[in-house]
Protein backbone atom coordinates (compact mmCIF):
# COMPACT_ATOMS: atom_id res chain seq x y z
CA UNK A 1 -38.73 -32.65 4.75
CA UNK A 2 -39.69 -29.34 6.30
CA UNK A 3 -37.86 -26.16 5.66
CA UNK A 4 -36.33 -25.84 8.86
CA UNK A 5 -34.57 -29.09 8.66
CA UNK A 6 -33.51 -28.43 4.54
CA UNK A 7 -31.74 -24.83 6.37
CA UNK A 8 -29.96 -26.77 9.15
CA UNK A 9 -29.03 -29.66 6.76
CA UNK A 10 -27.62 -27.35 4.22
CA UNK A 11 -25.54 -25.14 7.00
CA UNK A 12 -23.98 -28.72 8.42
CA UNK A 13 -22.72 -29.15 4.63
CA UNK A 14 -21.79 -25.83 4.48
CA UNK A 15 -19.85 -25.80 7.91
CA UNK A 16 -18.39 -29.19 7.16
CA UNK A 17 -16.69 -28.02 3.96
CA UNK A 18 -15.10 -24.60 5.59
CA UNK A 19 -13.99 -27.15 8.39
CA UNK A 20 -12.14 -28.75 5.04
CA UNK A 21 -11.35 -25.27 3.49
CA UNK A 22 -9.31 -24.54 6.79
CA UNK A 23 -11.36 -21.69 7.22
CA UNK A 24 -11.83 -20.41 11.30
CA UNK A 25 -15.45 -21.28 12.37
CA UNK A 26 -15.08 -19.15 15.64
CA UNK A 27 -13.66 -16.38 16.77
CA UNK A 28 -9.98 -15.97 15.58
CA UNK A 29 -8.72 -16.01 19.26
CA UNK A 30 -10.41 -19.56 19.70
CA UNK A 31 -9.04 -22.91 18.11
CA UNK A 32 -11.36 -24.67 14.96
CA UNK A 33 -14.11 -26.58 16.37
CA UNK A 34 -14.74 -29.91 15.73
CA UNK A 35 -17.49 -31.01 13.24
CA UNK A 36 -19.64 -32.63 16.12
CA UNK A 37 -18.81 -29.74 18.46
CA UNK A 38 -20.91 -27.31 15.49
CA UNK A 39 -23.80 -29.61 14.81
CA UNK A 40 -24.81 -29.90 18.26
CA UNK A 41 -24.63 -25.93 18.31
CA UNK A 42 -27.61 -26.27 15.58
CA UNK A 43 -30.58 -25.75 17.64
CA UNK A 44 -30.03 -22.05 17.35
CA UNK A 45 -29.12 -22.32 13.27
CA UNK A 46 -29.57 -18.55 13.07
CA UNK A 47 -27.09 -17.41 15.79
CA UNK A 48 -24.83 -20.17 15.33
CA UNK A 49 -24.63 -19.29 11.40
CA UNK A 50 -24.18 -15.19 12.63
CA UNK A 51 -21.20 -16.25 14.34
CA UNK A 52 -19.20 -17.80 12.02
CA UNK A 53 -19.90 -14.88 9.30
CA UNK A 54 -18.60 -12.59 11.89
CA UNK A 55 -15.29 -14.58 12.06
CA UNK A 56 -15.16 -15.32 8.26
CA UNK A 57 -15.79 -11.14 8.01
CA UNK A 58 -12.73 -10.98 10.55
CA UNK A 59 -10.53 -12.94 8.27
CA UNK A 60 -11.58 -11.50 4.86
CA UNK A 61 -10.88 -7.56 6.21
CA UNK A 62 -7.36 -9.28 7.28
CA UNK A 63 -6.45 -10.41 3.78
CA UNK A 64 -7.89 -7.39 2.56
CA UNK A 65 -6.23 -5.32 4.43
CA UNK A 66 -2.64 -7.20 3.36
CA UNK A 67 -3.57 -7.33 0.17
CA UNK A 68 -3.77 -3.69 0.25
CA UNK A 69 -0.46 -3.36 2.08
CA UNK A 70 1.43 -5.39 -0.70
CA UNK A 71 -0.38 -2.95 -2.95
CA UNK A 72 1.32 -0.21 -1.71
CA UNK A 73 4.33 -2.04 -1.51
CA UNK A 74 3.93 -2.48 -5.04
CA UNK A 75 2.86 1.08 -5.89
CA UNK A 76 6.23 2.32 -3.88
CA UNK A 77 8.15 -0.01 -6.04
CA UNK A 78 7.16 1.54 -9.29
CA UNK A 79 7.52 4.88 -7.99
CA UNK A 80 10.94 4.62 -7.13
CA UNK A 81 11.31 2.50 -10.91
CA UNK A 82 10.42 5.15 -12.64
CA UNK A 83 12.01 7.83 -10.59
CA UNK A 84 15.28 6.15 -11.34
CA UNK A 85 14.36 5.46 -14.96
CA UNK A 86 14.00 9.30 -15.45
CA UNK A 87 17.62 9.74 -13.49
CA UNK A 88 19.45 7.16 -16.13
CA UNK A 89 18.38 9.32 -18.98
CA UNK A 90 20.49 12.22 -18.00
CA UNK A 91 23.30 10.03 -16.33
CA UNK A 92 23.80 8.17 -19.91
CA UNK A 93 23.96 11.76 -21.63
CA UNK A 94 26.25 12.56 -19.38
CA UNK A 95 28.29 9.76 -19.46
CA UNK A 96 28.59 9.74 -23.13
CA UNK A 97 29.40 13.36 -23.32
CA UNK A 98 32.27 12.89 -20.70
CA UNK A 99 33.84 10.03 -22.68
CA UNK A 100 33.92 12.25 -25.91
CA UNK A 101 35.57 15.14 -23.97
CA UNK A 102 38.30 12.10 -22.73
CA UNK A 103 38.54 10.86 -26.34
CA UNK A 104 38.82 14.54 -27.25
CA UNK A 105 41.23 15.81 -24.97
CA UNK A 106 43.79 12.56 -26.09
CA UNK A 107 43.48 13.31 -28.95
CA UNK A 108 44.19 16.75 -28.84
CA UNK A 109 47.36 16.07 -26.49
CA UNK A 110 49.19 14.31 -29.88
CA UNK A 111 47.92 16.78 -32.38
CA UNK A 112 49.83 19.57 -30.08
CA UNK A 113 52.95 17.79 -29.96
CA UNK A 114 52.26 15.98 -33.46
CA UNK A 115 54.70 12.71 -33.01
CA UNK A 116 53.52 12.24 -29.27
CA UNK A 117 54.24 13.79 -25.69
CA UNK A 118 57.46 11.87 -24.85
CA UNK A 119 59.07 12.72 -28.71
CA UNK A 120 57.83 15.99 -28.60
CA UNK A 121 59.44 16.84 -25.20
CA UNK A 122 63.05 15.45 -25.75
CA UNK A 123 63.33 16.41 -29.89
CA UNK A 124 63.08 20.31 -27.81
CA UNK A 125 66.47 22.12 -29.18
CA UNK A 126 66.33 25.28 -27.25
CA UNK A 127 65.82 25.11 -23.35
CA UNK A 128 62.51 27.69 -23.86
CA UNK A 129 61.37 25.20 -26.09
CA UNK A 130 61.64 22.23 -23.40
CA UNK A 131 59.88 24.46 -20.79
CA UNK A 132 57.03 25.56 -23.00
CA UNK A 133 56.34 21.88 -24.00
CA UNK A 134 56.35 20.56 -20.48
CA UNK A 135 54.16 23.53 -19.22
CA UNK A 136 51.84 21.75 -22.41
CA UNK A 137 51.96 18.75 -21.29
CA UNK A 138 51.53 18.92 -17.43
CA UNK A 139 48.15 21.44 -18.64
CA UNK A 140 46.92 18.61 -20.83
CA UNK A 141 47.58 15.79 -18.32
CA UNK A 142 45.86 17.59 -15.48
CA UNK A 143 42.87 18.27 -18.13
CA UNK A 144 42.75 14.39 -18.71
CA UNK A 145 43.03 13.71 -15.39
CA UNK A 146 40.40 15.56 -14.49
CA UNK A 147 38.23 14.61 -17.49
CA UNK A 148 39.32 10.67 -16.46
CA UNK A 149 38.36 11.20 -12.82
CA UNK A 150 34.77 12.22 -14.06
CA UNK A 151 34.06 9.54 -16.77
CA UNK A 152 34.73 6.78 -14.04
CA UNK A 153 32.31 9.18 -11.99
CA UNK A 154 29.47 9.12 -14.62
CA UNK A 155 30.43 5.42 -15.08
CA UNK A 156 29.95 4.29 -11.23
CA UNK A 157 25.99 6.52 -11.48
CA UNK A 158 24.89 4.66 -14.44
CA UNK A 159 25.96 1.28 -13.50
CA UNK A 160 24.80 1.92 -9.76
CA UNK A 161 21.60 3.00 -11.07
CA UNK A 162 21.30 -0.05 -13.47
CA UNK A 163 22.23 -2.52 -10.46
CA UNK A 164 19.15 -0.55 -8.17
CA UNK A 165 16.55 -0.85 -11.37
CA UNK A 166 17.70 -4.72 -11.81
CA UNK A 167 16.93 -4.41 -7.83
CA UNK A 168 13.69 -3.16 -7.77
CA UNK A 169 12.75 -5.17 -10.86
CA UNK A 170 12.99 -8.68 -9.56
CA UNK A 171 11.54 -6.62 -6.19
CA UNK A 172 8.39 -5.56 -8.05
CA UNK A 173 8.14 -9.21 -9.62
CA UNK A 174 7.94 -10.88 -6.45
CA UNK A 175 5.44 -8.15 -5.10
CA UNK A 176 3.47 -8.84 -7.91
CA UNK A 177 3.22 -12.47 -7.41
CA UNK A 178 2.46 -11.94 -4.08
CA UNK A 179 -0.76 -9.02 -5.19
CA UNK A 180 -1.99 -12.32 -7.29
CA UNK A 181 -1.87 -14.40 -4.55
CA UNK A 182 -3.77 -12.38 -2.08
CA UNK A 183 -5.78 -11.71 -4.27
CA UNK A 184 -6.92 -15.00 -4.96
CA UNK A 185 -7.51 -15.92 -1.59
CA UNK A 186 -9.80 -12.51 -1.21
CA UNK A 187 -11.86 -13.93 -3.82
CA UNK A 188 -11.76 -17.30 -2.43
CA UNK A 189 -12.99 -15.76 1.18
CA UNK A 190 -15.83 -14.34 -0.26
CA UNK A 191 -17.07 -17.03 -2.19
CA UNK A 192 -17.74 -18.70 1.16
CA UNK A 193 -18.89 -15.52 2.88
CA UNK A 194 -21.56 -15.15 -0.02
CA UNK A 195 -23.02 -18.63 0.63
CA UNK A 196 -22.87 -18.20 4.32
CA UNK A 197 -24.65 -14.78 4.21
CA UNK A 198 -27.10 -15.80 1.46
CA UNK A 199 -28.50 -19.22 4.11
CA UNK A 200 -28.48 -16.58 7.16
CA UNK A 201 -30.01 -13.07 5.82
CA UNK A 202 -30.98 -13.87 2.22
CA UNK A 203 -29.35 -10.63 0.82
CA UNK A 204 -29.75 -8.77 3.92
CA UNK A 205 -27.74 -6.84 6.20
CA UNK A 206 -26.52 -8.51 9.69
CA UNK A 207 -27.09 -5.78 10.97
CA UNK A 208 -30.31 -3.32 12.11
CA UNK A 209 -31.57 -0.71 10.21
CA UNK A 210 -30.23 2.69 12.06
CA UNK A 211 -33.06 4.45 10.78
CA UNK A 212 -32.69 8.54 10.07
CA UNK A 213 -29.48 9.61 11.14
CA UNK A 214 -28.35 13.04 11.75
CA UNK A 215 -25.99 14.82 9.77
CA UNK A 216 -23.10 15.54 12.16
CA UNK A 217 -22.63 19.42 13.38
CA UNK A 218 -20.61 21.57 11.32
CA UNK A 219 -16.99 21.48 11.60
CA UNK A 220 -14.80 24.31 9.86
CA UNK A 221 -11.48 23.22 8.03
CA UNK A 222 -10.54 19.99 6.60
CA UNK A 223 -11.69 17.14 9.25
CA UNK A 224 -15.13 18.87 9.04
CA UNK A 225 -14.60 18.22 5.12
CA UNK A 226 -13.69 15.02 5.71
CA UNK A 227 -16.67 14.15 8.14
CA UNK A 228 -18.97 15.74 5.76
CA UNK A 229 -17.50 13.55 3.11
CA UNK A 230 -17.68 10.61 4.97
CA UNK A 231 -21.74 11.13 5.65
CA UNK A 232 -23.01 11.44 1.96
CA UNK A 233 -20.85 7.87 1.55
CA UNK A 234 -23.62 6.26 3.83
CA UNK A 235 -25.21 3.27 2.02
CA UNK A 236 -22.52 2.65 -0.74
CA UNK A 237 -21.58 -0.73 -0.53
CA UNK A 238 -18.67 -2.64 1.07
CA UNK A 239 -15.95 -3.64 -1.84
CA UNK A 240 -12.79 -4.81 -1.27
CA UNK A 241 -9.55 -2.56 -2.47
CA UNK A 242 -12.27 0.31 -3.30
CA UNK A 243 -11.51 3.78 -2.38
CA UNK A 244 -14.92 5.36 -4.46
CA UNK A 245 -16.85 6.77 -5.75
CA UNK A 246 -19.35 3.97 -5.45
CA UNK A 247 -18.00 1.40 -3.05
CA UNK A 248 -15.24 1.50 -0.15
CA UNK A 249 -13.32 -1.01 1.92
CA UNK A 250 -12.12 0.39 5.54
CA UNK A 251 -9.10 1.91 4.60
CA UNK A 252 -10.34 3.46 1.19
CA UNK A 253 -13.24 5.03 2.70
CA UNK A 254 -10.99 7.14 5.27
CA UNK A 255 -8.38 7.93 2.37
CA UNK A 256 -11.49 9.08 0.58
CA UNK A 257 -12.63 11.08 3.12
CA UNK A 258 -9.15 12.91 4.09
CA UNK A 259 -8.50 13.28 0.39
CA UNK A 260 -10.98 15.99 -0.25
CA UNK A 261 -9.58 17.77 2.51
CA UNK A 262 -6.06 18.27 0.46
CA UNK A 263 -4.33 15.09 2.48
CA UNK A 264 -2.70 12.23 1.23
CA UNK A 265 -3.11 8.81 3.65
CA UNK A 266 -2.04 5.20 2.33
CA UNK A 267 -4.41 2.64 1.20
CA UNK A 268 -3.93 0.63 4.26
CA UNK A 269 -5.11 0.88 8.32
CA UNK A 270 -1.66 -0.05 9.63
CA UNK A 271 0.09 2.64 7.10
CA UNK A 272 -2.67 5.28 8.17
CA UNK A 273 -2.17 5.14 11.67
CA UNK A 274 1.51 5.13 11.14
CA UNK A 275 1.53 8.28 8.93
CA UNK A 276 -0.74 9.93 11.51
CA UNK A 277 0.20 11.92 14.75
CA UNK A 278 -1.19 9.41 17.51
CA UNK A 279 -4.13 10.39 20.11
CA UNK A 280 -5.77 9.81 23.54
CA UNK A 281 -9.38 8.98 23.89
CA UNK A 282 -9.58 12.41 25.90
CA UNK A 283 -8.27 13.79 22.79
CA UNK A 284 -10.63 12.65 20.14
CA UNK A 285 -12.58 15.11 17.87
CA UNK A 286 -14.93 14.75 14.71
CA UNK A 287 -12.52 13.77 11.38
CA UNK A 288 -10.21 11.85 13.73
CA UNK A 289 -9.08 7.55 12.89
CA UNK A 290 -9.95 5.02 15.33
CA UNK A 291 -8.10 2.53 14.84
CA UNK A 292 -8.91 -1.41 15.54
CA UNK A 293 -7.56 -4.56 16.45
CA UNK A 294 -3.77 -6.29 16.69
CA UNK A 295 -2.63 -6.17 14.20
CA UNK A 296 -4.18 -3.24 13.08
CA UNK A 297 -6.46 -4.08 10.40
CA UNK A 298 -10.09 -1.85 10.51
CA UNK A 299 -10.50 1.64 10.75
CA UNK A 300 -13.03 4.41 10.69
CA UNK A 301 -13.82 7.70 11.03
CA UNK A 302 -15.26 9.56 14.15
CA UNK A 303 -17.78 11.88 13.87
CA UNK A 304 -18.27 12.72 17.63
CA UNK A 305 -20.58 11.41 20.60
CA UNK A 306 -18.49 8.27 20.60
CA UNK A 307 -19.67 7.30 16.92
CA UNK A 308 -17.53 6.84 13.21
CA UNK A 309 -17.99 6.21 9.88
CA UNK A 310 -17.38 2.81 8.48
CA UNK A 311 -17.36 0.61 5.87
CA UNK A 312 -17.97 -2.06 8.19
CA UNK A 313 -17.55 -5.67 5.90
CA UNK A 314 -18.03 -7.32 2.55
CA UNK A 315 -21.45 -7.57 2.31
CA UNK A 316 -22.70 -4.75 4.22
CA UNK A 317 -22.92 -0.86 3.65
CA UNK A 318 -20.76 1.97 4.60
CA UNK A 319 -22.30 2.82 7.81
CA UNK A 320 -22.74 4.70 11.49
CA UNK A 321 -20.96 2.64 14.44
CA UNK A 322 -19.84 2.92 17.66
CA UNK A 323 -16.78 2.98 18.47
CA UNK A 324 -16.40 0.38 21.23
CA UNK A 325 -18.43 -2.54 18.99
CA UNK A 326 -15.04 -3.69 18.25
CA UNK A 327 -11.37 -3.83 19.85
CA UNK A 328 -9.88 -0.28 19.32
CA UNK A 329 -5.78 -0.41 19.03
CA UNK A 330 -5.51 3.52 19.02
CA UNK A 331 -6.46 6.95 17.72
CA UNK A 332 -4.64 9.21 15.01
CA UNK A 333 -5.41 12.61 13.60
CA UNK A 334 -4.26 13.14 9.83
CA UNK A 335 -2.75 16.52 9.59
């Protein structure tokens, strides 16, 4: 059997179980085609093969992308655990101080009149007497009024705080279940991706050598940090969830990037365009997010002459793009 035909027989298997796997074998607008439909496609193996790494590429960034998203989610979670956890400390103190001074004060109220308040007041033989222990005891009511008024205070903070940390427990739980889940199916995407690449390019890249490119033009202030940034990352590989030094996925590159100019983005396209003031084309300068697709889930970052920054998909390195080789959603500018 000559090569050509072993190549086309193993990319029929190889289509035939993603049609099993549920996985899209077009692109992600278009319905699953049949089995027949693909092999007849086979006289141009090559091409045909190109196209359905391009859509499997499509779907891993999108799982990437949300399982970055429910990392975040998950990231918020603990922040907000641990802020609390460092607010109960206090409110306990507190709480148990306030209940002494309540203990304390009722105590103090029968030591001062010595057989109790009611006793005390009526067992008064002189008038003065009478006055001088109900000036006493009004002073020592009001004080554990007071003192009661707060305990129940301190009370309602620690228990409210216990109810939100029971909250964001069983929150974080579920988030974390969900992390493993995503997870799983990342890993599950690019086990086919790997198999699909390794029949069509054999370890190489889909896509042509750029040659020599150009360091951009000096920009002052932080996008031209972030551009500048962005450039010596050419080459690293694609990994999924990375944010550096070695590797990058979409979103981690341009956090990268933005992070050495002092500011913070999300791990996440959608979050970084909405944490970003939006843009018009017209508008665009070097350091800038282009944003891609609906739902958002690719991003990059322009360096000028209608060109960005990348990391483009699992398999490939971070690299220099136009702008309109895919669907662009909108522009932001990190500030």
């Amino acid at each position: 059997m000559s090569s050509t035909v072993t190549a086309r027989a193993a990319i029929v298997a190889l289509i035939s179980a993603l049609l099993l796997t549920g996985l899209p074998t077009a692109a992600p607008a278009s319905p699953t085609e049949s089995l027949g439909t693909l092999s007849a496609t086979l006289a141009s193996p090559a091409a045909d093969l190109d196209k359905h790494i391009a859509a499997a590429s499509r779907r891993l960034e999108v799982v990437v992308e949300q399982y970055n998203n429910s990392r975040e989610d998950l990231r918020t979670t603990r922040l907000q655990t641990a802020r609390l956890n460092e607010r109960l400390g206090p409110l306990t103190r507190d709480l148990a101080q306030r209940q002494a001074l309540v203990d304390g004060l009722m105590s103090n109220t029968y030591q001062r009149t010595r057989t109790g308040p009611t006793v005390a007041l009526f067992a008064s033989d002189a008038p003065h007497e009478f006055v001088d222990r109900l000036l006493v005891l009004h002073q020592l009511a009001s004080e554990e009024e007071h003192a009661t008024e707060a305990l129940q205070a301190a009370k309602t903070k620690v228990n409210e705080t216990r109810r939100l940390l029971n909250a964001l427990a069983a929150q974080q739980r579920r988030q974390q279940l969900q992390l493993n889940t995503r997870k799983a199916t990342v890993k599950g995407e690019i086990t086919t991706l790997k198999r699909m690449r390794a029949i069509a390019y054999g370890g190489g890249s889909r896509y042509t050598d750029p040659g020599n490119i150009p360091a951009p033009d000096y920009i002052p202030g932080p996008a031209g940090r972030a551009v500048a940034f962005a450039f010596r990352q050419l080459g690293k590989p694609y990994r999924w969830g990375a944010e550096g030094p070695r590797s990058y996925d979409c979103s981690g590159l341009t956090l990268a990037a933005w992070r050495t100019a002092g500011v913070g983005l999300p791990h996440n396209a959608a979050r970084q365009y909405a944490a970003t003031a939006h843009l018009d084309r017209s508008d665009l300068r070097p350091g800038d997010l282009v944003f891609f697709y609906g739902p958002i889930s690719h991003v990059g970052l322009y360096i000028g002459g209608g060109r960005m920054i990348h990391a483009p998909e699992f398999g490939e390195n971070v690299r220099v793009s136009s702008i309109d080789s895919q669907p662009i959603t909108g522009y932001s500018r990190p500030t």
